[in-house]
Protein backbone atom coordinates (compact mmCIF):
# COMPACT_ATOMS: atom_id res chain seq x y z
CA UNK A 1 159.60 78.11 19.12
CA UNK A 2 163.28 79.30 18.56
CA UNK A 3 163.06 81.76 21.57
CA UNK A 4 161.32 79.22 23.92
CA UNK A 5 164.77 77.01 23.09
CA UNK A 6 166.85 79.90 23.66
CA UNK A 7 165.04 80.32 26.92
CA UNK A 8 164.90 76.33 28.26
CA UNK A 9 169.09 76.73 27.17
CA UNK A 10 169.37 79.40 29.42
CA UNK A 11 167.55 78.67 31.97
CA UNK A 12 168.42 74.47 32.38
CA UNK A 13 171.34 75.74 34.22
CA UNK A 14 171.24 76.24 38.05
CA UNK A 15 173.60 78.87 39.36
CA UNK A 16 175.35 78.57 42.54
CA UNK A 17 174.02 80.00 45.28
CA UNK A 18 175.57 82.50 47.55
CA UNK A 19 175.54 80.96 51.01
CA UNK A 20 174.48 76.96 51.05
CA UNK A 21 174.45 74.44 48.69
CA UNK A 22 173.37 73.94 45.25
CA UNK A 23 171.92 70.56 44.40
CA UNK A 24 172.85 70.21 40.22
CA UNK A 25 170.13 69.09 37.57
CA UNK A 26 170.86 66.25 35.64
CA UNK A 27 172.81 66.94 32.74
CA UNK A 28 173.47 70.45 34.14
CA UNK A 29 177.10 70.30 33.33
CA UNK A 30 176.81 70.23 29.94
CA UNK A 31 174.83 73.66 29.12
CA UNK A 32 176.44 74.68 32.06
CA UNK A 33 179.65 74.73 29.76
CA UNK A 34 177.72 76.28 26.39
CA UNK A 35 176.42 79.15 28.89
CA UNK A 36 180.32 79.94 30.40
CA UNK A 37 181.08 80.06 26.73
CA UNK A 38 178.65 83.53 25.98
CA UNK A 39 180.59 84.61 28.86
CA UNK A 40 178.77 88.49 30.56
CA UNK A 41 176.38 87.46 27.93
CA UNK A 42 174.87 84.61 29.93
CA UNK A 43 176.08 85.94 33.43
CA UNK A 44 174.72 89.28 33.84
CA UNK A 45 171.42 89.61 35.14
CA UNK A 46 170.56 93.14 33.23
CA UNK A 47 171.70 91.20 29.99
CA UNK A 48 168.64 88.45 30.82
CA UNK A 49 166.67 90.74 31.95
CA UNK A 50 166.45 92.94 28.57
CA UNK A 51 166.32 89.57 26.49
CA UNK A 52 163.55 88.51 28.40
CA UNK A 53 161.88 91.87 28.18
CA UNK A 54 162.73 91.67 24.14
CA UNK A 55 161.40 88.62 23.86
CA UNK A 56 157.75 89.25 25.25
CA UNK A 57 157.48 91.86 23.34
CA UNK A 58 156.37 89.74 19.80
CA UNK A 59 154.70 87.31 22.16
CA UNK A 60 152.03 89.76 23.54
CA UNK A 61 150.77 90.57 19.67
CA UNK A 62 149.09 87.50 19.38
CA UNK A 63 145.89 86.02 22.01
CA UNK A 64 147.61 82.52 22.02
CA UNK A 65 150.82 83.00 23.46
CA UNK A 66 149.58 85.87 25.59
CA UNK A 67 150.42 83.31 28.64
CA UNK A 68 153.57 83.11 28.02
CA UNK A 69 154.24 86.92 27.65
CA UNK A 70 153.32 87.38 30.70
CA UNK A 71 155.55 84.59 31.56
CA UNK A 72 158.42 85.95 30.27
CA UNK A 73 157.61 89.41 31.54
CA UNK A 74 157.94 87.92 35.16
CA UNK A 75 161.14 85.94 34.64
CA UNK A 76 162.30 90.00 33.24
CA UNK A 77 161.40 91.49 36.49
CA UNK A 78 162.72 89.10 38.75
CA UNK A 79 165.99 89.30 36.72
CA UNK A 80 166.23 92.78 37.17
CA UNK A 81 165.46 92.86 40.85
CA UNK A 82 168.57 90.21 41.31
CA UNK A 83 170.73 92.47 39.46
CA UNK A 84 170.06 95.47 41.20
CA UNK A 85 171.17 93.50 44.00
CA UNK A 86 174.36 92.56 42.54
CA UNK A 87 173.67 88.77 41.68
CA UNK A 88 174.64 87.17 38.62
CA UNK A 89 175.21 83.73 37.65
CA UNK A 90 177.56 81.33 38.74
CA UNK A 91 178.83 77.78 37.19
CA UNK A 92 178.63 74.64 39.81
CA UNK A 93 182.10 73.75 39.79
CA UNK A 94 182.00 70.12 40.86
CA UNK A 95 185.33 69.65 43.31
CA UNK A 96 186.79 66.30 42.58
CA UNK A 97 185.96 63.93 45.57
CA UNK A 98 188.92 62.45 47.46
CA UNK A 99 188.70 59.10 49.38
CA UNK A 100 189.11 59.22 53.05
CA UNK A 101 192.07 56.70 53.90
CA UNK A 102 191.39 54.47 56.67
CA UNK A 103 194.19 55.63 59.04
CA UNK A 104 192.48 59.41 59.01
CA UNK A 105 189.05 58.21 59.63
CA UNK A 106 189.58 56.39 62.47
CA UNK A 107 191.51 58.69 64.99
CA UNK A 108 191.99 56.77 68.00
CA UNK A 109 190.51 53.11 68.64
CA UNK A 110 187.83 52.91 71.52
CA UNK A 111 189.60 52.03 74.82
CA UNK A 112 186.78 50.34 76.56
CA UNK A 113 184.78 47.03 75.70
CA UNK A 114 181.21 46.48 73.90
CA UNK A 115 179.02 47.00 76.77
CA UNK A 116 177.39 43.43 77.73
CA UNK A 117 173.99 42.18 79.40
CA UNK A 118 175.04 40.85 83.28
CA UNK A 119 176.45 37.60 83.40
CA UNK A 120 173.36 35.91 84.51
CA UNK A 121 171.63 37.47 81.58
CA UNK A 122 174.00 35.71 79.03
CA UNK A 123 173.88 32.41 80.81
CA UNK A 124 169.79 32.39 80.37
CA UNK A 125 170.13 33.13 76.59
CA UNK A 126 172.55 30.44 76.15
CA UNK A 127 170.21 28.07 78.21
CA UNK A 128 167.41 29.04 75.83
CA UNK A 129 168.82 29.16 73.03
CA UNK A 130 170.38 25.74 73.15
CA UNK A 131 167.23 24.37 74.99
């Protein structure tokens, strides 16, 4: 039950992707902040890789957790195949928000009119409506 902990702790986290954006969990930033502590601990791929590997390894002994050996044996592989490839996890650095000011939104104000229905148009809305 410890490692599964360990392993929700670690894992909670998104990491930033490469190219795009990365939508945050809720409540991301906070073990977001525990896991920049650890440092190349956390960050390294090879690192979760073996820990994953190391952590299957009592988990396959006994029938009832055999699911999540295998489990973890996955999540091992896949960690090792992203660092081979030279990924490793980022923070999502939230950049503070600024508020556009009126003047810069609106560049230049429009130089014609609303377009409107023909005259005779209007004049048989009015009649109807007041009718």
């Amino acid at each position: 039950s410890v490692a599964g902990v360990l392993v929700c702790l670690l894992e909670y986290p998104r990491s930033k992707r490469q190219k795009g954006s990365t939508m945050e969990r809720c409540g991301q930033k906070y073990l977001t902040a525990v896991v920049k502590v650890f440092g190349p601990l956390t960050r390294n791929y090879y690192i979760r890789a073996i820990l994953h590997a190391a952590l299957a390894v009592p988990a396959g002994f006994l029938l009832s957790t055999i699911l999540g050996t295998v489990c973890l044996g996955i999540a091992s592989g896949i960690y090792l195949l992203a660092a081979v490839r030279g990924e490793e996890w980022r923070p999502i650095e939230q950049k503070p928000r600024e508020r556009p000011h009126m003047g810069d939104t609106i560049k230049q104000p429009p130089s014609n009119p609303p377009p409107r229905p023909p005259a005779d148009a209007r004049k048989k809305q009015a009649v109807e409506v007041g009718g």
